[in-house]
C-alpha atoms as a PDB file:
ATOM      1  CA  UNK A   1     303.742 -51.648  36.044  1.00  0.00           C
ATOM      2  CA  UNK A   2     300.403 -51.407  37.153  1.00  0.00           C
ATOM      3  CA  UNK A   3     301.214 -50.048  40.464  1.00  0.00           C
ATOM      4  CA  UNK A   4     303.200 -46.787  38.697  1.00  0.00           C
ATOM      5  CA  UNK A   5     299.646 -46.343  36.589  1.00  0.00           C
ATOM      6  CA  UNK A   6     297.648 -46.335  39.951  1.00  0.00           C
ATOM      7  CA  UNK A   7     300.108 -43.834  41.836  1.00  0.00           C
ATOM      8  CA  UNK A   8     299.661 -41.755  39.056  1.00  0.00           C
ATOM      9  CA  UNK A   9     295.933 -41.678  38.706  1.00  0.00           C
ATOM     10  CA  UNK A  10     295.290 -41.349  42.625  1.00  0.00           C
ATOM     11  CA  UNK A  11     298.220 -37.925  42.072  1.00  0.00           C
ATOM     12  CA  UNK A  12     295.915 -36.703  39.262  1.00  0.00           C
ATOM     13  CA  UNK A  13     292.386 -36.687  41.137  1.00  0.00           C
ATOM     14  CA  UNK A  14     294.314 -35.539  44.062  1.00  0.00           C
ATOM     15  CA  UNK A  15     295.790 -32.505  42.398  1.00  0.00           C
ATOM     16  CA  UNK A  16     292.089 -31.977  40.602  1.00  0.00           C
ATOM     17  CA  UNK A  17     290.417 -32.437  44.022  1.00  0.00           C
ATOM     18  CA  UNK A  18     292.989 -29.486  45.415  1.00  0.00           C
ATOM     19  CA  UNK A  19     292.493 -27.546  42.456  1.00  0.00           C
ATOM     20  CA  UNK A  20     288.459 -27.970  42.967  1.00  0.00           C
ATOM     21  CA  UNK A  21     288.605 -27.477  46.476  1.00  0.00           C
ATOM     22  CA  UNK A  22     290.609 -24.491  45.774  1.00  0.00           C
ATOM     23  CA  UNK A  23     288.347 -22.751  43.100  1.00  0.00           C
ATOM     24  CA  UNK A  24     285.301 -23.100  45.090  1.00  0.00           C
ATOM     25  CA  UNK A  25     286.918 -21.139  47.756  1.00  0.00           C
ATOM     26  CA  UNK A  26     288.379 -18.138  45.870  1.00  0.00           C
ATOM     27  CA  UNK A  27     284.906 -18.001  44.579  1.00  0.00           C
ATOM     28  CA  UNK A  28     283.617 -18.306  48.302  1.00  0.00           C
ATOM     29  CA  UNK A  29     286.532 -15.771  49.232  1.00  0.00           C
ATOM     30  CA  UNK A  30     285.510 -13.519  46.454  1.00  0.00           C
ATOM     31  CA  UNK A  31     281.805 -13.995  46.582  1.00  0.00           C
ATOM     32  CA  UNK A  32     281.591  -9.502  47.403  1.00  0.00           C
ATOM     33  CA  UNK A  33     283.956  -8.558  44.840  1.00  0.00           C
ATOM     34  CA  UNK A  34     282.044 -10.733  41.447  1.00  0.00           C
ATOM     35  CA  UNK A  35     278.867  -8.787  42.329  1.00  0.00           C
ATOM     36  CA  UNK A  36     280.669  -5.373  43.235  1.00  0.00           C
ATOM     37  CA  UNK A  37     282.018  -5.703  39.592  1.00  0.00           C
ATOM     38  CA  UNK A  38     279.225  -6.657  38.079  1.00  0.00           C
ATOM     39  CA  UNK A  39     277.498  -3.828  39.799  1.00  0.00           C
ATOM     40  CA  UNK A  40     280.501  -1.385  38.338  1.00  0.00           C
ATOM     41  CA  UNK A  41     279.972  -2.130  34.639  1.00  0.00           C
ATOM     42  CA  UNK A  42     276.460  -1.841  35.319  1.00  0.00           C
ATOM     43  CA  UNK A  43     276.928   2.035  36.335  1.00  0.00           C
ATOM     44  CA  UNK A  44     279.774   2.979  33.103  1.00  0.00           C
ATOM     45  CA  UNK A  45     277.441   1.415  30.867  1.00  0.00           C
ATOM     46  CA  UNK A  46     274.487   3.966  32.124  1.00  0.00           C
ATOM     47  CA  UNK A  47     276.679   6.454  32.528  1.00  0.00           C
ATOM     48  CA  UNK A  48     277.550   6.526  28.721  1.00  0.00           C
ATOM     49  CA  UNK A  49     281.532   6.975  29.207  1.00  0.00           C
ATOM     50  CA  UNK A  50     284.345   4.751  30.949  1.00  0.00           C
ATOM     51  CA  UNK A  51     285.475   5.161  34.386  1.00  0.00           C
ATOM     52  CA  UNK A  52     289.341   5.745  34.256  1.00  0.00           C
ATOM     53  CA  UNK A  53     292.445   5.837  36.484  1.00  0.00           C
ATOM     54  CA  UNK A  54     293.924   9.029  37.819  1.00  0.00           C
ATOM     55  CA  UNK A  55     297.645   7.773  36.320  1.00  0.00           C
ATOM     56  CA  UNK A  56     296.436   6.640  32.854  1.00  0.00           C
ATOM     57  CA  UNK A  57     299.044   8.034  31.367  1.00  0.00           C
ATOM     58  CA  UNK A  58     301.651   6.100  32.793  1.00  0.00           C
ATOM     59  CA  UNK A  59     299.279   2.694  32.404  1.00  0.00           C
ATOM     60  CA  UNK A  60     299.414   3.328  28.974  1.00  0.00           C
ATOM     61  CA  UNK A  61     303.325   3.995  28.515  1.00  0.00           C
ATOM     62  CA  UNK A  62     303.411   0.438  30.294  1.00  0.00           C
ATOM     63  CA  UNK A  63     301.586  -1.418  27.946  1.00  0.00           C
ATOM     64  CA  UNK A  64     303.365  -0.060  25.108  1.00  0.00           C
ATOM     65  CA  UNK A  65     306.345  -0.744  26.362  1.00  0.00           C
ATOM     66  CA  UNK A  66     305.560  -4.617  27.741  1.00  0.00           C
ATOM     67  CA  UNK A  67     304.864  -7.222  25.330  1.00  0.00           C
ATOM     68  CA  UNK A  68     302.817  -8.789  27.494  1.00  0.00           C
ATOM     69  CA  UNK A  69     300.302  -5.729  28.506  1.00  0.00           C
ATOM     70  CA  UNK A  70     299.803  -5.386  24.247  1.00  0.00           C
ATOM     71  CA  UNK A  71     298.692  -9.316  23.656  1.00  0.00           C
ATOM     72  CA  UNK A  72     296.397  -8.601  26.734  1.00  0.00           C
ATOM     73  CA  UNK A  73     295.111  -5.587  25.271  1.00  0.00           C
ATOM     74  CA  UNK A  74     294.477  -6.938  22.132  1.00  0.00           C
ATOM     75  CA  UNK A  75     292.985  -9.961  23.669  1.00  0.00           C
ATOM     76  CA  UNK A  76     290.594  -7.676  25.737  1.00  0.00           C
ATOM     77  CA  UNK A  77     289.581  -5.700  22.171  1.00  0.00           C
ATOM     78  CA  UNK A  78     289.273  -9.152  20.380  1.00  0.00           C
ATOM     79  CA  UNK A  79     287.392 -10.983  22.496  1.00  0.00           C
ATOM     80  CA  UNK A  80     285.238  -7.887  23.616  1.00  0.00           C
ATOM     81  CA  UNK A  81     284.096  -7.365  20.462  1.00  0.00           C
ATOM     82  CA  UNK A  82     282.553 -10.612  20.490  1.00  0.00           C
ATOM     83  CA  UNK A  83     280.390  -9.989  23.660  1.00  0.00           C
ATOM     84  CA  UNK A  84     278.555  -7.261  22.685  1.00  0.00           C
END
């Protein structure tokens, strides 16, 4: 009995020590792209209007029609609200 309990707990902080391992090097994989942007919202916030894709259109026919794409945009509007 004791043996399952130790498997178990030496699979768990295996998996988190992936997981970690992992993490730290997307973020290390990555590390241009956070600042880059960072550096982007900087620039539509001076600029005073949002940057926007040439086929916005068609993005937003997609997220009416997905289910998913709405509860992300209303996540984004909830939860941006909040920053500010």
């Amino acid at each position: 009995m004791l043996g399952e309990t130790v498997n178990k707990v030496r699979m768990a902080l295996w998996l988190y020590g992936f997981f970690a391992v992992a993490s730290l090097y997307y973020v290390y994989y990555l590390r241009n792209a956070i600042p880059a942007l960072k550096s982007l919202a900087n620039q539509e916030r001076s600029s005073g209007k949002p940057f926007t894709f040439d086929n916005l259109q068609q993005i937003r026919e997609w997220r009416q029609r997905s289910w998913l794409a709405r509860l992300l945009a209303w996540l984004s509007h909830t939860f941006a609200g909040r920053r500010r």
